[in-house]
PDB file of N, CA and C in Angstrom:
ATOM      1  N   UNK A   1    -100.494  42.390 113.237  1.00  0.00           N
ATOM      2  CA  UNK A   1    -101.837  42.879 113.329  1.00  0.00           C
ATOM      3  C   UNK A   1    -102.063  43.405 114.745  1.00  0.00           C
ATOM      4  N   UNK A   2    -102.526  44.582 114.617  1.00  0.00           N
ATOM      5  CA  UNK A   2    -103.286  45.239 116.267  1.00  0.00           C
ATOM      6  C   UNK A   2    -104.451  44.598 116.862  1.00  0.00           C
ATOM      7  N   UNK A   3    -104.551  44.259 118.067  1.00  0.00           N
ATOM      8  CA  UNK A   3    -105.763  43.564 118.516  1.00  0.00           C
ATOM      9  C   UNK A   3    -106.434  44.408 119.139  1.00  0.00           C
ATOM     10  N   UNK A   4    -107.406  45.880 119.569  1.00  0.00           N
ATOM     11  CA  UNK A   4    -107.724  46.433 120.490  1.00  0.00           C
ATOM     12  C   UNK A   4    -108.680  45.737 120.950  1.00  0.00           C
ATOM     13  N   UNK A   5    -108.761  45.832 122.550  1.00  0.00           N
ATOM     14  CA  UNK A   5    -109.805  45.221 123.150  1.00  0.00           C
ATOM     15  C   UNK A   5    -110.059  46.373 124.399  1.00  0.00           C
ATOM     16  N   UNK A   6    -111.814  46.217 124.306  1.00  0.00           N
ATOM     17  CA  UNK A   6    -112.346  47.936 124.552  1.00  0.00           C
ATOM     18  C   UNK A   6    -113.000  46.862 125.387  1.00  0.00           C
ATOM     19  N   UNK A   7    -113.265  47.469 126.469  1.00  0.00           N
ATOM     20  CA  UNK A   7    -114.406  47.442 127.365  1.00  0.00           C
ATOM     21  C   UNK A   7    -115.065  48.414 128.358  1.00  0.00           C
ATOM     22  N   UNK A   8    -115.901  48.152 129.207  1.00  0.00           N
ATOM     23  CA  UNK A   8    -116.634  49.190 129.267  1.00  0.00           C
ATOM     24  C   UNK A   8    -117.177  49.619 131.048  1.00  0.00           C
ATOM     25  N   UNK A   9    -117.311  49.705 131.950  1.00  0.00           N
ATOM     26  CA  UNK A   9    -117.549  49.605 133.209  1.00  0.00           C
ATOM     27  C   UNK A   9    -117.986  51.021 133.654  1.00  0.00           C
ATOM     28  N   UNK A  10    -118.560  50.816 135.342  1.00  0.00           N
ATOM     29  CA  UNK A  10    -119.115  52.152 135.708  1.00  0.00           C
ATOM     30  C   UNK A  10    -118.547  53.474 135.504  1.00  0.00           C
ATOM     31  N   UNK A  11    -117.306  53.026 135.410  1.00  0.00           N
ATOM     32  CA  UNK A  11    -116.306  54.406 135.607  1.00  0.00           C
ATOM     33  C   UNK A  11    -116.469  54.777 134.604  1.00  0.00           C
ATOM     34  N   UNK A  12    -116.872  54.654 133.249  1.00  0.00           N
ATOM     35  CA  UNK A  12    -116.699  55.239 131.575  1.00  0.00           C
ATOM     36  C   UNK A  12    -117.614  54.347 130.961  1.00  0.00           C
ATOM     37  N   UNK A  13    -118.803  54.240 130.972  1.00  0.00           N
ATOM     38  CA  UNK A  13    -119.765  53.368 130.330  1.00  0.00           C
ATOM     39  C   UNK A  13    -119.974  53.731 129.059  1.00  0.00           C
ATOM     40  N   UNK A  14    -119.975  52.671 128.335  1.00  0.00           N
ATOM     41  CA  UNK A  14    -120.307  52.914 126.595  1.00  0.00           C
ATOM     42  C   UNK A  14    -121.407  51.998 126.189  1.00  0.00           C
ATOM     43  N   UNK A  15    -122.999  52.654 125.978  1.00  0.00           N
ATOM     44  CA  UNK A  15    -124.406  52.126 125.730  1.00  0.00           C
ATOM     45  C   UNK A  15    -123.684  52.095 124.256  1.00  0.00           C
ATOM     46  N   UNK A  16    -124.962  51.130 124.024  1.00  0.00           N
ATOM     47  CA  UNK A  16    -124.757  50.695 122.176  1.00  0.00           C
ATOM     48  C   UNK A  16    -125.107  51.808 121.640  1.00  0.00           C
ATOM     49  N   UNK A  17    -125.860  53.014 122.248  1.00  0.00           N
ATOM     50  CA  UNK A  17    -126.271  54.089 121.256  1.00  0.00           C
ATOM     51  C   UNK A  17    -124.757  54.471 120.956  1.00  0.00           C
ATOM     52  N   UNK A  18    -123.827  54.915 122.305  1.00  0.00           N
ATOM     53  CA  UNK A  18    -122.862  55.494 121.833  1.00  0.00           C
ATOM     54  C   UNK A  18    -122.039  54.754 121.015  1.00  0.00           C
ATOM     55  N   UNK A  19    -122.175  53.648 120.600  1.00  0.00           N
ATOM     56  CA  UNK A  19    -121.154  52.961 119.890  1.00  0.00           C
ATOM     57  C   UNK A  19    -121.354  52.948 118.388  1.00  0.00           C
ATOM     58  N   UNK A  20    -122.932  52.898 118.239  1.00  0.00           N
ATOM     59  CA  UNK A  20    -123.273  53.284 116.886  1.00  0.00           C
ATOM     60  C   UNK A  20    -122.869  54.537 116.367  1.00  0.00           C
ATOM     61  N   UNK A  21    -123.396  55.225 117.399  1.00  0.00           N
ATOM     62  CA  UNK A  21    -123.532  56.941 117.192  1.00  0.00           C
ATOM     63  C   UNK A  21    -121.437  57.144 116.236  1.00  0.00           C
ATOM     64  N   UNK A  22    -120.676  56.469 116.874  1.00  0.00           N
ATOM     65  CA  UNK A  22    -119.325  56.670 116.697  1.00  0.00           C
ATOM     66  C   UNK A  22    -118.875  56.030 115.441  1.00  0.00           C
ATOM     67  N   UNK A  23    -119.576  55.066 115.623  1.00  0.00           N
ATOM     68  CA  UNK A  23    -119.350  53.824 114.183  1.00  0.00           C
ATOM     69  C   UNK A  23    -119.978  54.354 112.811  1.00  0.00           C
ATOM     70  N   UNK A  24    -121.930  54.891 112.809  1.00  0.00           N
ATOM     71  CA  UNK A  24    -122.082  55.792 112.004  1.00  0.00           C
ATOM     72  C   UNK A  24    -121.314  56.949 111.200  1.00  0.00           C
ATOM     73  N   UNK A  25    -120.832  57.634 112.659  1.00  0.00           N
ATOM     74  CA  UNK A  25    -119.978  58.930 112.030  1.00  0.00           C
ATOM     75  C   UNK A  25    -118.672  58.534 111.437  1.00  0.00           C
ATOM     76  N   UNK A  26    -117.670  57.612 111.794  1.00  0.00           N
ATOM     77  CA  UNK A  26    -116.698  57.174 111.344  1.00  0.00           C
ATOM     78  C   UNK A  26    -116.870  56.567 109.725  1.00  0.00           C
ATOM     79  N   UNK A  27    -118.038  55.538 109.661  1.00  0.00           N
ATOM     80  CA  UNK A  27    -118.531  55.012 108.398  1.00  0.00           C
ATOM     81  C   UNK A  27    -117.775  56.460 107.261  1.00  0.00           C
ATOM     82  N   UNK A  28    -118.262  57.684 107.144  1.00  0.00           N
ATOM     83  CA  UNK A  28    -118.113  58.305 106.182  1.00  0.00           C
ATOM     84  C   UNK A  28    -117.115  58.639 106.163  1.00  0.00           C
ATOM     85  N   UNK A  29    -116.022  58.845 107.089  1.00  0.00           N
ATOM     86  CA  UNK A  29    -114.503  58.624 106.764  1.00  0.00           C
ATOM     87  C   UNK A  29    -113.636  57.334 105.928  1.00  0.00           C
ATOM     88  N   UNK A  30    -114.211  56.299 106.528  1.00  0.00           N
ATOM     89  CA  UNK A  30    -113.544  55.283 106.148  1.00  0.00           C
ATOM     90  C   UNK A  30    -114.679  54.217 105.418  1.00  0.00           C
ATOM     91  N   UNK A  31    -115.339  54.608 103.912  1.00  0.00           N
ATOM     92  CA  UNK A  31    -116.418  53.590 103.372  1.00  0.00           C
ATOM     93  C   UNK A  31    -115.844  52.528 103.392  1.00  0.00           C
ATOM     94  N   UNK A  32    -117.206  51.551 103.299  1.00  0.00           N
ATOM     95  CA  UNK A  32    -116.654  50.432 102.768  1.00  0.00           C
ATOM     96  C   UNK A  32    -116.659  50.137 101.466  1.00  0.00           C
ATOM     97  N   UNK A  33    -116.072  49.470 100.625  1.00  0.00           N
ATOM     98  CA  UNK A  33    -115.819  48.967  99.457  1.00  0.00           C
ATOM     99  C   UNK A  33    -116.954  48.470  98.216  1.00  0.00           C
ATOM    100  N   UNK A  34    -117.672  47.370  98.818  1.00  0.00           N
ATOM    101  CA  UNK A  34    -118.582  46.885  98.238  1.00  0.00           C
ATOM    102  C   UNK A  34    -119.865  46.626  98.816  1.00  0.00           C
ATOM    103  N   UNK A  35    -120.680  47.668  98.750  1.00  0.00           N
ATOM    104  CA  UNK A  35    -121.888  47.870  99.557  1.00  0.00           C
ATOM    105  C   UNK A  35    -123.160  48.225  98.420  1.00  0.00           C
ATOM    106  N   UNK A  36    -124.241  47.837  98.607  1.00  0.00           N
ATOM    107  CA  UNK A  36    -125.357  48.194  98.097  1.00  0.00           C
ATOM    108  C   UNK A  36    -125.555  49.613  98.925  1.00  0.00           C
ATOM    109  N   UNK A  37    -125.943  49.450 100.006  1.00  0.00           N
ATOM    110  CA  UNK A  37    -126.269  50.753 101.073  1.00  0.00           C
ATOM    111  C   UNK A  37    -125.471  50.501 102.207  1.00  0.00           C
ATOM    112  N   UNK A  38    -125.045  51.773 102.759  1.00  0.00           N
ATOM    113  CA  UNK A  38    -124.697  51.703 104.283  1.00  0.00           C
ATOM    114  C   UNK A  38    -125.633  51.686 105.269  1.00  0.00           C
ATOM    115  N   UNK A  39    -125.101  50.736 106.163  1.00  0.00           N
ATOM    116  CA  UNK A  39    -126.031  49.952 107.293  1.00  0.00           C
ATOM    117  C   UNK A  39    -126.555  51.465 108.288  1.00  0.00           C
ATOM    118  N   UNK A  40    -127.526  50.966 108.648  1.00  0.00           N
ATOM    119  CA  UNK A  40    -128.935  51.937 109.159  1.00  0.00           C
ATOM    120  C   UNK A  40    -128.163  52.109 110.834  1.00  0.00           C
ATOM    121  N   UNK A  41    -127.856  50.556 111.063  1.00  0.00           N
ATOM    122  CA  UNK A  41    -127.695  50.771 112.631  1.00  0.00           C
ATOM    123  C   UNK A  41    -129.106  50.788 113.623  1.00  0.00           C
ATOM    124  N   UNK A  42    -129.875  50.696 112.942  1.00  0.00           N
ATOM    125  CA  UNK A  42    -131.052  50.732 113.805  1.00  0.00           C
ATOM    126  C   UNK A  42    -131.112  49.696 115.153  1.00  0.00           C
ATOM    127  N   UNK A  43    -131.219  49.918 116.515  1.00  0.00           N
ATOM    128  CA  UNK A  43    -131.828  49.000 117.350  1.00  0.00           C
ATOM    129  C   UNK A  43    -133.316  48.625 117.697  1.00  0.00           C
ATOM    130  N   UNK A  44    -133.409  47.283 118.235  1.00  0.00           N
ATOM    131  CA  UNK A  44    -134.866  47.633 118.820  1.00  0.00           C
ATOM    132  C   UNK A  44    -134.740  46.464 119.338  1.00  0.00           C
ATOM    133  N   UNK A  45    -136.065  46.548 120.517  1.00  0.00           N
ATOM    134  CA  UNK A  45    -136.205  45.936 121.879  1.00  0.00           C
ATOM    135  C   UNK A  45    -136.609  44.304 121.187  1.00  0.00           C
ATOM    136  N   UNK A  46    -137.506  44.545 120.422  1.00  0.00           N
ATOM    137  CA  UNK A  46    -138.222  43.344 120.350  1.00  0.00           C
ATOM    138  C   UNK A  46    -137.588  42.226 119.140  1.00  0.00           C
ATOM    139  N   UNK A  47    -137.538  40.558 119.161  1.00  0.00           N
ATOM    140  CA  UNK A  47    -136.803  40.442 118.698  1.00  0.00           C
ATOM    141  C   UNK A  47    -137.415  39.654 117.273  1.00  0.00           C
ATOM    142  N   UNK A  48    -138.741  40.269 117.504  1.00  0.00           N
ATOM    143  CA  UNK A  48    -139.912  39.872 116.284  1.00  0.00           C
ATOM    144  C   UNK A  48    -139.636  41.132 114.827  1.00  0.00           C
ATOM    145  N   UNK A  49    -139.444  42.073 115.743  1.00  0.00           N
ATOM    146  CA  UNK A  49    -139.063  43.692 114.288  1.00  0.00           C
ATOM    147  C   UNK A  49    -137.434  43.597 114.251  1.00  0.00           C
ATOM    148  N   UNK A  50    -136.848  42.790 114.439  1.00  0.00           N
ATOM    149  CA  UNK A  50    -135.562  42.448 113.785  1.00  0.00           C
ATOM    150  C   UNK A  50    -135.116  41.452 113.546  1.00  0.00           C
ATOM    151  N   UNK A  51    -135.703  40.534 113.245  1.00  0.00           N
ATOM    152  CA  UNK A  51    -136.206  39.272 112.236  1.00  0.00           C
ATOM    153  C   UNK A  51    -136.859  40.070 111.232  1.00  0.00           C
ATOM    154  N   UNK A  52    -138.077  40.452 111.509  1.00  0.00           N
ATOM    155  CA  UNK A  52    -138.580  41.256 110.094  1.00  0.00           C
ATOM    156  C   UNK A  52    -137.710  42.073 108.951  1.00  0.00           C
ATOM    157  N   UNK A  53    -137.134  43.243 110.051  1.00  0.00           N
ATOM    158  CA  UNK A  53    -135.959  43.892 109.499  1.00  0.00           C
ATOM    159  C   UNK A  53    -134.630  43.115 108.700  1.00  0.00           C
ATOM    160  N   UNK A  54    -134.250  41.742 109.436  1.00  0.00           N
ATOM    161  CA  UNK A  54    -133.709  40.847 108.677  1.00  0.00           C
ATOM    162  C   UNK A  54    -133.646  40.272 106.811  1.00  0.00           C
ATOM    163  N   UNK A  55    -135.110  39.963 107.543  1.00  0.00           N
ATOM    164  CA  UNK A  55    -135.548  39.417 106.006  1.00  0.00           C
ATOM    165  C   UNK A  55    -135.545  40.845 105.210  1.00  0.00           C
ATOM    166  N   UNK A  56    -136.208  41.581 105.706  1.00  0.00           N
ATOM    167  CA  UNK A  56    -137.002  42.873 104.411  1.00  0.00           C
ATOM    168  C   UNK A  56    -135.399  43.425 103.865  1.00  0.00           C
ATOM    169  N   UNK A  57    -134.508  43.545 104.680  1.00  0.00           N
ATOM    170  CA  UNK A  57    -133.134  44.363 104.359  1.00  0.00           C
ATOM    171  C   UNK A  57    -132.060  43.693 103.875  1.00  0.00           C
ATOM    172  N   UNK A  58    -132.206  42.315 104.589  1.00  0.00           N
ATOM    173  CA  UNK A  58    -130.952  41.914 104.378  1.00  0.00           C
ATOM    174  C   UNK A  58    -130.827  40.399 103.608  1.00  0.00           C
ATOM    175  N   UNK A  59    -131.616  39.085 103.705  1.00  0.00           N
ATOM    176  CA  UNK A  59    -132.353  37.790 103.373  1.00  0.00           C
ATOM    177  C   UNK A  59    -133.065  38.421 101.786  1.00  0.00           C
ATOM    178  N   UNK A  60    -133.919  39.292 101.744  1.00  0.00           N
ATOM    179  CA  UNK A  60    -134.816  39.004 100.764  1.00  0.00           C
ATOM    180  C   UNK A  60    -134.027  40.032  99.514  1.00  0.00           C
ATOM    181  N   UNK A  61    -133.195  40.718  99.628  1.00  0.00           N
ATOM    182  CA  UNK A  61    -132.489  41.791  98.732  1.00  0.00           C
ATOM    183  C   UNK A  61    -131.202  40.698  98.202  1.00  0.00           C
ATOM    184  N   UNK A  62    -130.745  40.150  99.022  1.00  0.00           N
ATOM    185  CA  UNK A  62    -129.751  38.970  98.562  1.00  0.00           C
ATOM    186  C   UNK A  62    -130.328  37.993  97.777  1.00  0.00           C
ATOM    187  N   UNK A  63    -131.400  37.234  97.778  1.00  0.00           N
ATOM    188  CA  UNK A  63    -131.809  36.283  97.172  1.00  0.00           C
ATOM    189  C   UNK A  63    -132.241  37.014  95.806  1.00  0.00           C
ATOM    190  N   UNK A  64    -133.299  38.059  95.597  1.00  0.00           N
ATOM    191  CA  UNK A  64    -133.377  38.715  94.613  1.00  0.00           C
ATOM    192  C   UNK A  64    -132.299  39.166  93.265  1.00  0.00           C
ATOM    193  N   UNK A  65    -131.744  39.369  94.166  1.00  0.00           N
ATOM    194  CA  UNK A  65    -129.801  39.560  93.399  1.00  0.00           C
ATOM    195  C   UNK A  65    -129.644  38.517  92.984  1.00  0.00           C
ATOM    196  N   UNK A  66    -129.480  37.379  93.257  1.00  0.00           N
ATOM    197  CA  UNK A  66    -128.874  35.669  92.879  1.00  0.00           C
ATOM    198  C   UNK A  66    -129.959  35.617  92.532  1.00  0.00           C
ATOM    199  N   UNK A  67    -131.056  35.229  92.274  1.00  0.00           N
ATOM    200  CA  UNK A  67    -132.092  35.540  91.290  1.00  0.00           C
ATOM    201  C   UNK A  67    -131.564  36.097  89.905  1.00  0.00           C
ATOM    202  N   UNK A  68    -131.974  37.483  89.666  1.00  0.00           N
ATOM    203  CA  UNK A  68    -131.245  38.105  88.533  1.00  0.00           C
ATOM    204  C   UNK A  68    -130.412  37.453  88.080  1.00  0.00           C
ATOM    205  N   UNK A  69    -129.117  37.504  89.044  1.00  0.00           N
ATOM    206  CA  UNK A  69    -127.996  37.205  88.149  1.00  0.00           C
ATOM    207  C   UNK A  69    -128.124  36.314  87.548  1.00  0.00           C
ATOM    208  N   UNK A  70    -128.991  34.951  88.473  1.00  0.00           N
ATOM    209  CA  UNK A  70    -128.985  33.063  87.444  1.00  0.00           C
ATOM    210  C   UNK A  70    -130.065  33.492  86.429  1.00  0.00           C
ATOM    211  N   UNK A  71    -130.645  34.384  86.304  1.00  0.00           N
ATOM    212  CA  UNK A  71    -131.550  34.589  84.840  1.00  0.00           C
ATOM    213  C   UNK A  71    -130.592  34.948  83.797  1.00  0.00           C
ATOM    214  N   UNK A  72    -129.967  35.871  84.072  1.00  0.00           N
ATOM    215  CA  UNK A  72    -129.285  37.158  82.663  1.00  0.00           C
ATOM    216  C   UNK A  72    -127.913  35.998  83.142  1.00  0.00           C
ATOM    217  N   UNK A  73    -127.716  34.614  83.590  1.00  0.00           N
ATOM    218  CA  UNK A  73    -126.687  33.967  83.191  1.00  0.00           C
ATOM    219  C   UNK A  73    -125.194  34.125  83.919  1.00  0.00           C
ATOM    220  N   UNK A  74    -125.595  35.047  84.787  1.00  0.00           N
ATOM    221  CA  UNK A  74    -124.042  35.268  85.784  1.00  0.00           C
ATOM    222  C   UNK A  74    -123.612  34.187  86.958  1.00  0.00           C
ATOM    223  N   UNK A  75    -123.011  34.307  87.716  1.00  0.00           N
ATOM    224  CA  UNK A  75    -122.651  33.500  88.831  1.00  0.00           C
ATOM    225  C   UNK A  75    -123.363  34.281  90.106  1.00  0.00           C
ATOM    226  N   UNK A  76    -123.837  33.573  90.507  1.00  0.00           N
ATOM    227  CA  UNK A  76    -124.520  34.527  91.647  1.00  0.00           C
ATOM    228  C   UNK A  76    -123.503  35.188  92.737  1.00  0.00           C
ATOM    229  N   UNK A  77    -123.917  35.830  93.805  1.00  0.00           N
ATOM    230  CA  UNK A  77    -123.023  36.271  94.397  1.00  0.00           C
ATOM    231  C   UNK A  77    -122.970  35.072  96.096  1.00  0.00           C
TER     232      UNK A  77
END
């Protein structure tokens, strides 16, 4: 297995925009497998609208799912 290990300093600085910005564009080369949606990537400062963003996207769409499924009798996920 390859291990790369990236880092980042004055001489060549890499902000999280640019890392998304790279990771976004790459996403559509290489999907992933088993996804409802591909991830937004969104940042933000405060750490009250990503808790929110948490639950609304990621907590409350999962439970809903395992929901369903234990009704109509499946194994949840």
């Amino acid at each position: 297995m390859i291990i790369y290990n990236c880092t980042s300093s004055t001489v060549n600085p890499v902000t999280w925009s640019d890392f998304r910005s790279v990771v976004l564009k790459n996403m559509v080369h290489q999907p992933f497998n088993t996804l409802l949606w591909y991830p937004g990537g969104d940042m933000h400062e405060s750490r009250f609208v990503h808790y929110i963003n948490v639950y609304l996207w990621h907590l409350l769409p999962a439970h809903a799912l395992d929901i369903l499924l234990f009704v109509l009798g499946k194994k949840p996920l």
